[in-house]
PDB file of N, CA and C in Angstrom:
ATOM      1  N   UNK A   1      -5.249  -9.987  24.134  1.00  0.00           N
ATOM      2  CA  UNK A   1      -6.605  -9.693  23.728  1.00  0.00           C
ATOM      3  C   UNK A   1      -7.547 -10.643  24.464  1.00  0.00           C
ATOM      4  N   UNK A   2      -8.753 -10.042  24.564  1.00  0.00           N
ATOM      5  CA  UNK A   2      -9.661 -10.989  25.347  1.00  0.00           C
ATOM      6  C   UNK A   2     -10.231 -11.846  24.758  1.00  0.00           C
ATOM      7  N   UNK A   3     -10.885 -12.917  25.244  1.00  0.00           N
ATOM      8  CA  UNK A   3     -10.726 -14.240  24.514  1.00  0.00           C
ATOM      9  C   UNK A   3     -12.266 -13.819  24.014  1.00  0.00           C
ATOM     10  N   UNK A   4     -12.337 -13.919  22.232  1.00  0.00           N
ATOM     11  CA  UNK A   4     -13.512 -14.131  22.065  1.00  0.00           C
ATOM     12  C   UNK A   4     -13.809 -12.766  21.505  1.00  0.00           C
ATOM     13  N   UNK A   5     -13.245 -11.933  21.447  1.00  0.00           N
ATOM     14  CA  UNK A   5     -12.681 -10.294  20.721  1.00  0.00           C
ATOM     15  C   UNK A   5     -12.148 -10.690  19.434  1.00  0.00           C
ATOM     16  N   UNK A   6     -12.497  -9.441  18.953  1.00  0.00           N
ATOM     17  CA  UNK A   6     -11.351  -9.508  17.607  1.00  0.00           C
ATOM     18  C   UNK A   6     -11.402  -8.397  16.706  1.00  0.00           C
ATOM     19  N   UNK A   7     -10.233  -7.582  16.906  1.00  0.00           N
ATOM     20  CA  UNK A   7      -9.839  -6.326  16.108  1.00  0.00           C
ATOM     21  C   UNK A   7      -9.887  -6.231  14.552  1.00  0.00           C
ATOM     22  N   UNK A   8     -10.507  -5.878  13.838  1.00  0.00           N
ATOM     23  CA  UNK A   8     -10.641  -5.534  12.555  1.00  0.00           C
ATOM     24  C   UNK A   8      -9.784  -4.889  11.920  1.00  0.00           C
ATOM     25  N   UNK A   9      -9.860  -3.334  12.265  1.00  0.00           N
ATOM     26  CA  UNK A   9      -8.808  -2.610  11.810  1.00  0.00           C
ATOM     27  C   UNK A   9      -7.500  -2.545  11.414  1.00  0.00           C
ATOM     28  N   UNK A  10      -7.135  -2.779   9.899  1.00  0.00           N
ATOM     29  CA  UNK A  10      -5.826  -2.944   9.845  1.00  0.00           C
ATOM     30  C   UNK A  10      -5.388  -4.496   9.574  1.00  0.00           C
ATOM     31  N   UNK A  11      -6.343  -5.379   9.812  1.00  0.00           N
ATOM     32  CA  UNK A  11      -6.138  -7.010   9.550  1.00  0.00           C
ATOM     33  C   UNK A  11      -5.730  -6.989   7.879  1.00  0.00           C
ATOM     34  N   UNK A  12      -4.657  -8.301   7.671  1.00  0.00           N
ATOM     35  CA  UNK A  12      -4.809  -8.846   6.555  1.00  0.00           C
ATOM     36  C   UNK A  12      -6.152  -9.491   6.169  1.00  0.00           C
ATOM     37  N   UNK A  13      -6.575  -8.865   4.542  1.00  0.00           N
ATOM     38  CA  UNK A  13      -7.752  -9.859   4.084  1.00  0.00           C
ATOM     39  C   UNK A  13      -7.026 -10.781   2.587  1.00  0.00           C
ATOM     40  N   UNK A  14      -7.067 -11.638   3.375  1.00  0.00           N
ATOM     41  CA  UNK A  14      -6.606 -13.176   2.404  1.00  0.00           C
ATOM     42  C   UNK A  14      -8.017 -13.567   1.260  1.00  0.00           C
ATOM     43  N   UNK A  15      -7.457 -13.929  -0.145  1.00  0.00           N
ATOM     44  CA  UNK A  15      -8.368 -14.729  -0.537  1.00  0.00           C
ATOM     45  C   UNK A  15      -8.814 -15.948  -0.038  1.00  0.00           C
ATOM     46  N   UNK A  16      -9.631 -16.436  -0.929  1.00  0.00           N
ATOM     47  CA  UNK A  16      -9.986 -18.482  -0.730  1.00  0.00           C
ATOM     48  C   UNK A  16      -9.130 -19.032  -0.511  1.00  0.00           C
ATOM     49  N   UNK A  17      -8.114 -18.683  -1.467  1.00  0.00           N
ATOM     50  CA  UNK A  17      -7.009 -19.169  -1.936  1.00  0.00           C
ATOM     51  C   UNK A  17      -5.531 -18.985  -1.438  1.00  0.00           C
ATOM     52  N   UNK A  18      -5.720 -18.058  -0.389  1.00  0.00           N
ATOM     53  CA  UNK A  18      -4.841 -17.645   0.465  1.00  0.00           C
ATOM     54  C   UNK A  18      -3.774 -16.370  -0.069  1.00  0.00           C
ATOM     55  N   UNK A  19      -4.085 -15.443  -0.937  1.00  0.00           N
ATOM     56  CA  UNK A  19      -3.270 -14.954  -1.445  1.00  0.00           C
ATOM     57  C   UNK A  19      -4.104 -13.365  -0.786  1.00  0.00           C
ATOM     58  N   UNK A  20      -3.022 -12.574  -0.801  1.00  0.00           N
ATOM     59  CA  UNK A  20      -3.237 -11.425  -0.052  1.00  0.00           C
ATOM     60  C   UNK A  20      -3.786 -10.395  -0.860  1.00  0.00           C
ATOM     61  N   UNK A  21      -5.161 -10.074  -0.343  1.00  0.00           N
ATOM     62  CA  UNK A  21      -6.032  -9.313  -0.949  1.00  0.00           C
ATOM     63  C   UNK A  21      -5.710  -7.443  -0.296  1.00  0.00           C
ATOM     64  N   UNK A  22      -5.531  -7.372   0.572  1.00  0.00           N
ATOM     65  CA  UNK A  22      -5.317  -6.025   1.640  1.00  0.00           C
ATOM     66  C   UNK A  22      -5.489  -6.089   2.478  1.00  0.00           C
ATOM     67  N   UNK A  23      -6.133  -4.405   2.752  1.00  0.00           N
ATOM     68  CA  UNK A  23      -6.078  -5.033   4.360  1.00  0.00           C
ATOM     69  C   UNK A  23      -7.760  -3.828   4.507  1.00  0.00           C
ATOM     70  N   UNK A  24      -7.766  -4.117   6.066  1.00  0.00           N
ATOM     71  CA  UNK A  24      -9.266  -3.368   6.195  1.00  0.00           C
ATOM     72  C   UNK A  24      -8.827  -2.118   6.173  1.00  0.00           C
ATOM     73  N   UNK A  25      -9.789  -1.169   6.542  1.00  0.00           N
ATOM     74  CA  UNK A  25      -9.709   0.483   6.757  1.00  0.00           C
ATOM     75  C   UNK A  25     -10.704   1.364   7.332  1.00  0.00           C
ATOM     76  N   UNK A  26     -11.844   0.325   7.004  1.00  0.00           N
ATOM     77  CA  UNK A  26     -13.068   0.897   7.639  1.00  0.00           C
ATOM     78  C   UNK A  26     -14.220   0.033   7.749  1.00  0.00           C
ATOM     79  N   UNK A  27     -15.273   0.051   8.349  1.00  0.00           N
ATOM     80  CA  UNK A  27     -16.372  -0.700   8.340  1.00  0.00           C
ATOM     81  C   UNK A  27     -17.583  -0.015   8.090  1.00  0.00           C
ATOM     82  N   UNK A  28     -18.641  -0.233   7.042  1.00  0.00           N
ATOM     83  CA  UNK A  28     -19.876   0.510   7.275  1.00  0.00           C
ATOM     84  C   UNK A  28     -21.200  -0.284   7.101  1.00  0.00           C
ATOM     85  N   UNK A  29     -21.549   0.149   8.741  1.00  0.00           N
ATOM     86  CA  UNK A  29     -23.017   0.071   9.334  1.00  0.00           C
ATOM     87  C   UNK A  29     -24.310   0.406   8.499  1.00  0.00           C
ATOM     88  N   UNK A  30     -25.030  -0.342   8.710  1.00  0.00           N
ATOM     89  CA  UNK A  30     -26.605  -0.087   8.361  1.00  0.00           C
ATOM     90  C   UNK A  30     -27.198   0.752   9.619  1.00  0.00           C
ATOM     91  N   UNK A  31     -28.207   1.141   9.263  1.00  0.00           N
ATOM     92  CA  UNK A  31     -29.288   2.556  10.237  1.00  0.00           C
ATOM     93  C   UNK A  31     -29.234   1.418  11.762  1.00  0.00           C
ATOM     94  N   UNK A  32     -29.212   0.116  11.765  1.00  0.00           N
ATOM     95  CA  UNK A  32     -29.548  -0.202  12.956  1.00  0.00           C
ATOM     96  C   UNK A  32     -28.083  -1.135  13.252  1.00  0.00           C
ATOM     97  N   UNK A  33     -27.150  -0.293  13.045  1.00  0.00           N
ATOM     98  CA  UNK A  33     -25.978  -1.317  13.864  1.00  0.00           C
ATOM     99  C   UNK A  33     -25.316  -2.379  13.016  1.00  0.00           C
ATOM    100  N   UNK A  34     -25.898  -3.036  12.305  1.00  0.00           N
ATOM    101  CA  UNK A  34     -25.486  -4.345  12.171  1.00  0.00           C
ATOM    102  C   UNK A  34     -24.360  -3.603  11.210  1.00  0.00           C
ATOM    103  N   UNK A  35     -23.122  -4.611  10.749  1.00  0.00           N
ATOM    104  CA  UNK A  35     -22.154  -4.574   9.551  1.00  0.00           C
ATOM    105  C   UNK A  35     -22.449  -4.916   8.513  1.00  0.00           C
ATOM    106  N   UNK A  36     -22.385  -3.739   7.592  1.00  0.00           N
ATOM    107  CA  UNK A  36     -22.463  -4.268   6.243  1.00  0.00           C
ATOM    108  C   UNK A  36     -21.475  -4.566   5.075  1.00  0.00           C
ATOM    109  N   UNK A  37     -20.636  -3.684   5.207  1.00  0.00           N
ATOM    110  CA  UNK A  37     -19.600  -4.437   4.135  1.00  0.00           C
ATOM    111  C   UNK A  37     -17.926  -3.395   4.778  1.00  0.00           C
ATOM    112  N   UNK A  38     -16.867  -4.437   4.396  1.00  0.00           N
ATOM    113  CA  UNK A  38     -15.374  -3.719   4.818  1.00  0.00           C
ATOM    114  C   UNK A  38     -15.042  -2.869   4.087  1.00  0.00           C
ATOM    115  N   UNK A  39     -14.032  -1.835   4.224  1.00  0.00           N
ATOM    116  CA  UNK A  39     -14.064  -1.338   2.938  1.00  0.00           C
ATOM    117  C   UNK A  39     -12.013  -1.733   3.296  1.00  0.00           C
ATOM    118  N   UNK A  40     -11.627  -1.766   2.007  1.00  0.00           N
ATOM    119  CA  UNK A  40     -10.243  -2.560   2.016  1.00  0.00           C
ATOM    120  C   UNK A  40      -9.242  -1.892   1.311  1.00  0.00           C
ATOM    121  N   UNK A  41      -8.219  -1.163   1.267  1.00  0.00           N
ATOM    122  CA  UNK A  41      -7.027  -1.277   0.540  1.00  0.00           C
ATOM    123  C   UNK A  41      -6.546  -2.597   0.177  1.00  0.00           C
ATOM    124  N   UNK A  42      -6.490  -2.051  -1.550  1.00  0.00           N
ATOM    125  CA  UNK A  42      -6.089  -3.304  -2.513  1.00  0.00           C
ATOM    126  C   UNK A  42      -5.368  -2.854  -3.795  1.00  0.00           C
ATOM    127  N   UNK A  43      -4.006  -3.663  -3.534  1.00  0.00           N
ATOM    128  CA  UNK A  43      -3.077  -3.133  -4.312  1.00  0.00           C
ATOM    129  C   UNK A  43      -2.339  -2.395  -4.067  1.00  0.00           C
ATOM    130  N   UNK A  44      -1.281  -1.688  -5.306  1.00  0.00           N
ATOM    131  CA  UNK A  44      -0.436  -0.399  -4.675  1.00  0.00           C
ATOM    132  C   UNK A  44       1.080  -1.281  -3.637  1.00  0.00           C
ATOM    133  N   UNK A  45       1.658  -0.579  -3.730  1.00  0.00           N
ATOM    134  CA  UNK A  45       3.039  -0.850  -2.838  1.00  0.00           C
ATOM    135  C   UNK A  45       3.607   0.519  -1.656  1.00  0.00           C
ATOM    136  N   UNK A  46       3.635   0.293  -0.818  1.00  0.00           N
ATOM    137  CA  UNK A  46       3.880   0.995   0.364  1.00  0.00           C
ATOM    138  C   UNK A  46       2.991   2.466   0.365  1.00  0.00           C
ATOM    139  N   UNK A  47       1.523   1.998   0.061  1.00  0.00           N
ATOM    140  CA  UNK A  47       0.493   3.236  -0.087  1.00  0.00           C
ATOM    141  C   UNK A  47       0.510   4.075  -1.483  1.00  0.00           C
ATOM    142  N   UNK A  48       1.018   3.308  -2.232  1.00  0.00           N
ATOM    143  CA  UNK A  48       1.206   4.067  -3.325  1.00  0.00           C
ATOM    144  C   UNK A  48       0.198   3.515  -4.455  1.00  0.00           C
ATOM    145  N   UNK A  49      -0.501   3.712  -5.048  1.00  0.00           N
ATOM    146  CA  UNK A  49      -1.206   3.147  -6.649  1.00  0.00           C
ATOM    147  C   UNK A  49      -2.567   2.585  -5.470  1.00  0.00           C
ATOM    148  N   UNK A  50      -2.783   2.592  -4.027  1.00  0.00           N
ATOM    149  CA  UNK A  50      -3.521   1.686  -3.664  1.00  0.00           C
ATOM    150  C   UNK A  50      -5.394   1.819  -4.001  1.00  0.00           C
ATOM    151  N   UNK A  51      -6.242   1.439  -3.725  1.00  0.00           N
ATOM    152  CA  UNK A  51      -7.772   1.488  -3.921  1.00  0.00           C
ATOM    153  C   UNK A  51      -8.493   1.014  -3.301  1.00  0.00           C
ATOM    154  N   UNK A  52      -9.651   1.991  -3.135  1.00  0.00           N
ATOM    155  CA  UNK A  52     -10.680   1.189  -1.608  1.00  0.00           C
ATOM    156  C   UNK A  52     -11.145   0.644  -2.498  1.00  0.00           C
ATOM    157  N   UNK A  53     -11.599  -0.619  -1.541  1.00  0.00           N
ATOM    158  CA  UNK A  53     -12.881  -1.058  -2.690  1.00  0.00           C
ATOM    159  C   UNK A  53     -14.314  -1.764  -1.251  1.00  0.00           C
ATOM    160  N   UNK A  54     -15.207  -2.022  -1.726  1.00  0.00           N
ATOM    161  CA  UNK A  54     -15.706  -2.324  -0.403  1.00  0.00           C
ATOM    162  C   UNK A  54     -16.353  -3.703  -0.697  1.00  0.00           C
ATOM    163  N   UNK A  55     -16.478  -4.424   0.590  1.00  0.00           N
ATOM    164  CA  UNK A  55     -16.467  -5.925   0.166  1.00  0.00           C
ATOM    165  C   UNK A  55     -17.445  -6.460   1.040  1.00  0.00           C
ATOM    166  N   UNK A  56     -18.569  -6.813   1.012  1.00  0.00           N
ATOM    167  CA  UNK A  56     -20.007  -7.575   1.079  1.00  0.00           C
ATOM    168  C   UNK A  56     -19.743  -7.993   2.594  1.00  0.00           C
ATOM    169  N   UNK A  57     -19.897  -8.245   3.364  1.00  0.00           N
ATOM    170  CA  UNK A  57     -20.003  -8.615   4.864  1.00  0.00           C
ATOM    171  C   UNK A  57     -19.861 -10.044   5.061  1.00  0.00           C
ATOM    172  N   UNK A  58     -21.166 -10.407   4.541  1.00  0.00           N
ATOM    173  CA  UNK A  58     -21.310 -11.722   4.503  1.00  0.00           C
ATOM    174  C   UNK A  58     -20.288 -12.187   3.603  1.00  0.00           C
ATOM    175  N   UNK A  59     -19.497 -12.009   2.766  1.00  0.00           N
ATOM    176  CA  UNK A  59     -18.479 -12.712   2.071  1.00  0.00           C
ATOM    177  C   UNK A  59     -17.007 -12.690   3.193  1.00  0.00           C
ATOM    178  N   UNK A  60     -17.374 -12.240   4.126  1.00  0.00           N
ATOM    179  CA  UNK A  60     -16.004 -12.666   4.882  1.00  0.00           C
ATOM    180  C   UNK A  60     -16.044 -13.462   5.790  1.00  0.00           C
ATOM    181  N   UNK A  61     -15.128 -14.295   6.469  1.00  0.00           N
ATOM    182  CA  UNK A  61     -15.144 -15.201   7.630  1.00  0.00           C
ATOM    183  C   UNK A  61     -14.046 -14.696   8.202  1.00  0.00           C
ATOM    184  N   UNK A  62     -13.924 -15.480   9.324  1.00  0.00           N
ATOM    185  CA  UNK A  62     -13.211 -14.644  10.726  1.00  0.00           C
ATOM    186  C   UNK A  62     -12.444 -15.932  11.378  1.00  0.00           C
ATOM    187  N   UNK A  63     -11.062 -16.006  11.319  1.00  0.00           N
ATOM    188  CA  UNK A  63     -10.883 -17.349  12.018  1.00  0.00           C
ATOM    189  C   UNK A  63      -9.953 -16.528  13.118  1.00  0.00           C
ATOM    190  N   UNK A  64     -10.488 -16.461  14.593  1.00  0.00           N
ATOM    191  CA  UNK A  64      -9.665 -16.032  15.948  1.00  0.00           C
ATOM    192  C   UNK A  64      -9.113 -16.802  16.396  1.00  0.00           C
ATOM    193  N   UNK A  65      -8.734 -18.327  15.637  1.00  0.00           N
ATOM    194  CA  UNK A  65      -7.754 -19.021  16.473  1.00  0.00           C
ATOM    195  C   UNK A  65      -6.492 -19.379  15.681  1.00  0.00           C
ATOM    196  N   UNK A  66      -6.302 -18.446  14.289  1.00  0.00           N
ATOM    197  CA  UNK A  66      -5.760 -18.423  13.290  1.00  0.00           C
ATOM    198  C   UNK A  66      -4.928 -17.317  14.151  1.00  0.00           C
ATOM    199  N   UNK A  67      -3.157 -17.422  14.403  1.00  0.00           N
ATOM    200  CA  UNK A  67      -2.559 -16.414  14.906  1.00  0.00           C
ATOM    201  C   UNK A  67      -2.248 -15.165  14.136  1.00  0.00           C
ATOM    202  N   UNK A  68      -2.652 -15.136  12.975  1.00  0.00           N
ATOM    203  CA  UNK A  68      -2.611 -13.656  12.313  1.00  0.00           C
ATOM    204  C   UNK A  68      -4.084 -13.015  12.193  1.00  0.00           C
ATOM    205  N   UNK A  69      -4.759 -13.758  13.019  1.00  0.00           N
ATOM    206  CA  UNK A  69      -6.405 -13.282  12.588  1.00  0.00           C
ATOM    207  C   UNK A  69      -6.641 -12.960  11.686  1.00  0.00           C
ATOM    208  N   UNK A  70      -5.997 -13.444  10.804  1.00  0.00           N
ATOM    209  CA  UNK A  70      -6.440 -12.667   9.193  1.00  0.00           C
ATOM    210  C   UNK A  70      -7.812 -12.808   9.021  1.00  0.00           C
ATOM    211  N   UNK A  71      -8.565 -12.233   7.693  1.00  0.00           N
ATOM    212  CA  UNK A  71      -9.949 -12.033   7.788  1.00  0.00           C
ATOM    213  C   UNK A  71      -9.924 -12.927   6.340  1.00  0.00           C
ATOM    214  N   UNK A  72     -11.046 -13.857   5.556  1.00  0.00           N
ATOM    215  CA  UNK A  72     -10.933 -14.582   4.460  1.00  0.00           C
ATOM    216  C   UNK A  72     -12.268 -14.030   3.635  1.00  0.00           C
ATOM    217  N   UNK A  73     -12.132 -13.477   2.599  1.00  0.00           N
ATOM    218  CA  UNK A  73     -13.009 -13.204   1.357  1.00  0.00           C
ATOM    219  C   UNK A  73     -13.153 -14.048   0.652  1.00  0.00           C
ATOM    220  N   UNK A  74     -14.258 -14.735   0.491  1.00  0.00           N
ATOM    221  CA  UNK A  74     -14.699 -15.533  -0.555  1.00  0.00           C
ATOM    222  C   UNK A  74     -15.092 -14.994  -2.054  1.00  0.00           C
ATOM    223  N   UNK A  75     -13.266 -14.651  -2.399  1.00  0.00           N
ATOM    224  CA  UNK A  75     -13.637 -13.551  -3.488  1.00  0.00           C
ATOM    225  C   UNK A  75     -12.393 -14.196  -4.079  1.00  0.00           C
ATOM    226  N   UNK A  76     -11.917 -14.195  -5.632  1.00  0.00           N
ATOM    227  CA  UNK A  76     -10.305 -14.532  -6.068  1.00  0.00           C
ATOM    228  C   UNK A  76     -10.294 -12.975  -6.491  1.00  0.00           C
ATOM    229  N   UNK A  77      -9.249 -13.002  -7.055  1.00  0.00           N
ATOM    230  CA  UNK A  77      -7.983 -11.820  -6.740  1.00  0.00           C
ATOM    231  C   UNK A  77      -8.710 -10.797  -8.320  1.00  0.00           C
ATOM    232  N   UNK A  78      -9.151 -11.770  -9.190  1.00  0.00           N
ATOM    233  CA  UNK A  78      -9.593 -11.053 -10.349  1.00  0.00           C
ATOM    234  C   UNK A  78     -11.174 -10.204 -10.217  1.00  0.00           C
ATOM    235  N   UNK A  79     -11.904 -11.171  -9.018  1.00  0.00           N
ATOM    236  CA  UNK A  79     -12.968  -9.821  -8.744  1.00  0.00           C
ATOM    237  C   UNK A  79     -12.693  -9.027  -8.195  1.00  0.00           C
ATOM    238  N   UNK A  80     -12.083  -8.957  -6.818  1.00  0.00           N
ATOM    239  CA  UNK A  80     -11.130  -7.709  -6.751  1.00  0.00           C
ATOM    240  C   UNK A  80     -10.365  -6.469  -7.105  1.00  0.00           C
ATOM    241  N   UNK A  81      -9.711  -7.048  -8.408  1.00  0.00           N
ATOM    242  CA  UNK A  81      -9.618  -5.915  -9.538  1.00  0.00           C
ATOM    243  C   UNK A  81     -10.691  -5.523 -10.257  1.00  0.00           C
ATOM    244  N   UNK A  82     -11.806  -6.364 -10.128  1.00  0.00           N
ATOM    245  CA  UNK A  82     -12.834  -5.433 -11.640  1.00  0.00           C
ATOM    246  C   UNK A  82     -13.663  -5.044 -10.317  1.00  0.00           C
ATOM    247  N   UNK A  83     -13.614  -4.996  -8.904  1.00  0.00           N
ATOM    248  CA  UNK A  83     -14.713  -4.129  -8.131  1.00  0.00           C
ATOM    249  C   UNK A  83     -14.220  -2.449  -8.575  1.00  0.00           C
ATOM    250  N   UNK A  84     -15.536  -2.192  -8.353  1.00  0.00           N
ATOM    251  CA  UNK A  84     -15.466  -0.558  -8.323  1.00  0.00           C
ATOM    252  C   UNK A  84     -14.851  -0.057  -6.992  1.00  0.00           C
ATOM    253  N   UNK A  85     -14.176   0.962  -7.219  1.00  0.00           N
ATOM    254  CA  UNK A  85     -13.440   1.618  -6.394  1.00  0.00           C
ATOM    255  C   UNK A  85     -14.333   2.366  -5.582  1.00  0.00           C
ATOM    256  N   UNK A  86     -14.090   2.150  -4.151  1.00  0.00           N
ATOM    257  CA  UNK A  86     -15.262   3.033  -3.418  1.00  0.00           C
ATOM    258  C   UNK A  86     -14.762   4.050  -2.808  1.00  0.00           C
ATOM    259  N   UNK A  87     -15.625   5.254  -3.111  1.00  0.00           N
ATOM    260  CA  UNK A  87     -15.209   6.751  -2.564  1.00  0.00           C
ATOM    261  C   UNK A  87     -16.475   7.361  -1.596  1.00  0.00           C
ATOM    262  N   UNK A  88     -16.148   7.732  -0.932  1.00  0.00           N
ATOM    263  CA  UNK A  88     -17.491   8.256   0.233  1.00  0.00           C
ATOM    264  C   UNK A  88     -18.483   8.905  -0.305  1.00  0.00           C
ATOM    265  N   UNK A  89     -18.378   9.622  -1.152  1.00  0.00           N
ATOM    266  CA  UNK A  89     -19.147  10.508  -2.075  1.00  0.00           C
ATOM    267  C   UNK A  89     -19.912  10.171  -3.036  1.00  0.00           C
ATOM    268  N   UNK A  90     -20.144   8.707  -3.213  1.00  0.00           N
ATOM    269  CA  UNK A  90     -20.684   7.971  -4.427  1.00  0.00           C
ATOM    270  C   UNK A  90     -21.216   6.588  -3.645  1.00  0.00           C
ATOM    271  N   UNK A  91     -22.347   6.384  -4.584  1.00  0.00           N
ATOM    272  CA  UNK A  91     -23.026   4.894  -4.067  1.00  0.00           C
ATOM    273  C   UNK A  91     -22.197   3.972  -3.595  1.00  0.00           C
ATOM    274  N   UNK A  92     -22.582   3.360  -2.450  1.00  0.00           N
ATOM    275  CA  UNK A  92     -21.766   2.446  -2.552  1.00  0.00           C
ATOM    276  C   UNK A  92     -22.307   1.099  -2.994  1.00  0.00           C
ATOM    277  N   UNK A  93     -21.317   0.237  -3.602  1.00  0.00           N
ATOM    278  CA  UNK A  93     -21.311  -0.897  -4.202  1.00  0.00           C
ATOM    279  C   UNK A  93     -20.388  -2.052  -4.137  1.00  0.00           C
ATOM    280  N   UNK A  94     -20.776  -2.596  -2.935  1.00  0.00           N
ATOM    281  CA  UNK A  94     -19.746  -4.168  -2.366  1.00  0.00           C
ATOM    282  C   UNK A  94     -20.086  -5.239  -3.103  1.00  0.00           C
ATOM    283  N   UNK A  95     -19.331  -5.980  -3.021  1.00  0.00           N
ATOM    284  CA  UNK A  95     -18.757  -7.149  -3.975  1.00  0.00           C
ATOM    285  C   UNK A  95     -18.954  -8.017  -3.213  1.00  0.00           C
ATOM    286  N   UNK A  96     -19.896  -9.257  -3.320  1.00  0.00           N
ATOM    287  CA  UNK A  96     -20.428 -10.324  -2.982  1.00  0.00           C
ATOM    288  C   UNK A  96     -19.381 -11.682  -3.306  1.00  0.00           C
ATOM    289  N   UNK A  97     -20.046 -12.598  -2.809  1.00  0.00           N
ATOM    290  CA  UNK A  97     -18.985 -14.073  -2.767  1.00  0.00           C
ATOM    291  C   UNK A  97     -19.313 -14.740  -4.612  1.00  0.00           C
ATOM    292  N   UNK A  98     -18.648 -15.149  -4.753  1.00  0.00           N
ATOM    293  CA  UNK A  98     -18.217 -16.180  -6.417  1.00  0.00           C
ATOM    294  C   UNK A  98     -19.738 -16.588  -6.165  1.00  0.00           C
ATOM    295  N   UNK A  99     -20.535 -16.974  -5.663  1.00  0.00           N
ATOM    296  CA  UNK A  99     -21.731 -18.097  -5.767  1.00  0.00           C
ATOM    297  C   UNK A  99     -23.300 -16.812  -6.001  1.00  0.00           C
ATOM    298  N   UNK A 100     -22.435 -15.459  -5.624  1.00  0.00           N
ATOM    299  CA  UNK A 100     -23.754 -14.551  -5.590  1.00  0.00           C
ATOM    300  C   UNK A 100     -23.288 -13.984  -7.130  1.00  0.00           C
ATOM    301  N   UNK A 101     -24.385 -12.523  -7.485  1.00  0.00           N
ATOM    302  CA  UNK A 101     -24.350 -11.814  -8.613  1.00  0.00           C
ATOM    303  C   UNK A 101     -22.951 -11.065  -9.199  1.00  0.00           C
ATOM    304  N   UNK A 102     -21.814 -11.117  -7.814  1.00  0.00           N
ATOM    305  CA  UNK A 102     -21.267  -9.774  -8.009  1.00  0.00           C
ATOM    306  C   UNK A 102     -20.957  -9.270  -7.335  1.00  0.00           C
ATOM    307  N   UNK A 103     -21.913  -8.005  -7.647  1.00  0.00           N
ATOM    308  CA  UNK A 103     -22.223  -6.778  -6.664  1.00  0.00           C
ATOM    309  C   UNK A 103     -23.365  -6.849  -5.983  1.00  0.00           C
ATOM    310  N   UNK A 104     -23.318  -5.899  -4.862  1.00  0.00           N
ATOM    311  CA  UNK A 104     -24.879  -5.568  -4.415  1.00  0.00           C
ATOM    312  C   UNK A 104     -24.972  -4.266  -3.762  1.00  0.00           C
ATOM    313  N   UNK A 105     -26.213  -4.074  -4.496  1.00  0.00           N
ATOM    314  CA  UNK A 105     -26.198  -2.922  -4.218  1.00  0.00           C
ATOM    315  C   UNK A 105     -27.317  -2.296  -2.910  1.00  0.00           C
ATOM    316  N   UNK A 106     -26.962  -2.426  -1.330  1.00  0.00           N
ATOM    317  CA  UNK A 106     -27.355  -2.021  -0.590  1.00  0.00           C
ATOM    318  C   UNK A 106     -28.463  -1.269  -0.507  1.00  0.00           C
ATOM    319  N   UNK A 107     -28.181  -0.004  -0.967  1.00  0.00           N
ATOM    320  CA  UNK A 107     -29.348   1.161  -1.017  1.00  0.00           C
ATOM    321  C   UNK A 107     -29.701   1.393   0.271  1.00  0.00           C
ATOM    322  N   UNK A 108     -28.762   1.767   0.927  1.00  0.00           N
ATOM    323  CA  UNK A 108     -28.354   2.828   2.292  1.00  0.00           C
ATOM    324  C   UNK A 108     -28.927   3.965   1.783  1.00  0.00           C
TER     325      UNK A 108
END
């Protein structure tokens, strides 16, 4: 990979705490480009029981010199379970870092 790149798709997303949250699946954009929140499989065992949920942008960090590139949510494992499950067809509503409200609600 080229130095200074870094593939999203499909990455492990680790908590704070290092414990394995999922993984990505998709990314969604605001009207002008920028990223707004991941959306993640969480939970479930070999695709089975699993749930999108979508997760605030700014609550993630990116370490590319970390050899699994994993991606880090400043989220523990119990907001995770009480996020709402995100489906394309319904508002969406990402889940912000421990220090914010929660949720937020975009209004795309």
């Amino acid at each position: 990979m080229q130095s200074g790149l870094f593939r999203i798709l499909g990455k492990e997303v680790r908590g704070a705490s290092g414990e394995d949250m999922g993984r990505v699946v998709d990314v969604l954009f605001d009207q002008t480009g920028r990223p707004r929140a991941a959306i993640i499989d969480f939970g479930g065992f070999l695709g089975v029981g699993t749930r999108k949920i979508a997760i605030d942008w700014n609550t993630l960090r990116f370490d590319a010199a970390d050899r699994k590139e994993s991606i880090v949510a400043d989220l523990d494992r119990d907001q995770i379970k009480a996020a709402p499950e995100y489906k394309e067809t319904r508002e969406i509503v990402a889940i912000v870092t421990q220090s914010g409200s929660g949720v937020s609600d975009p209004g795309w």
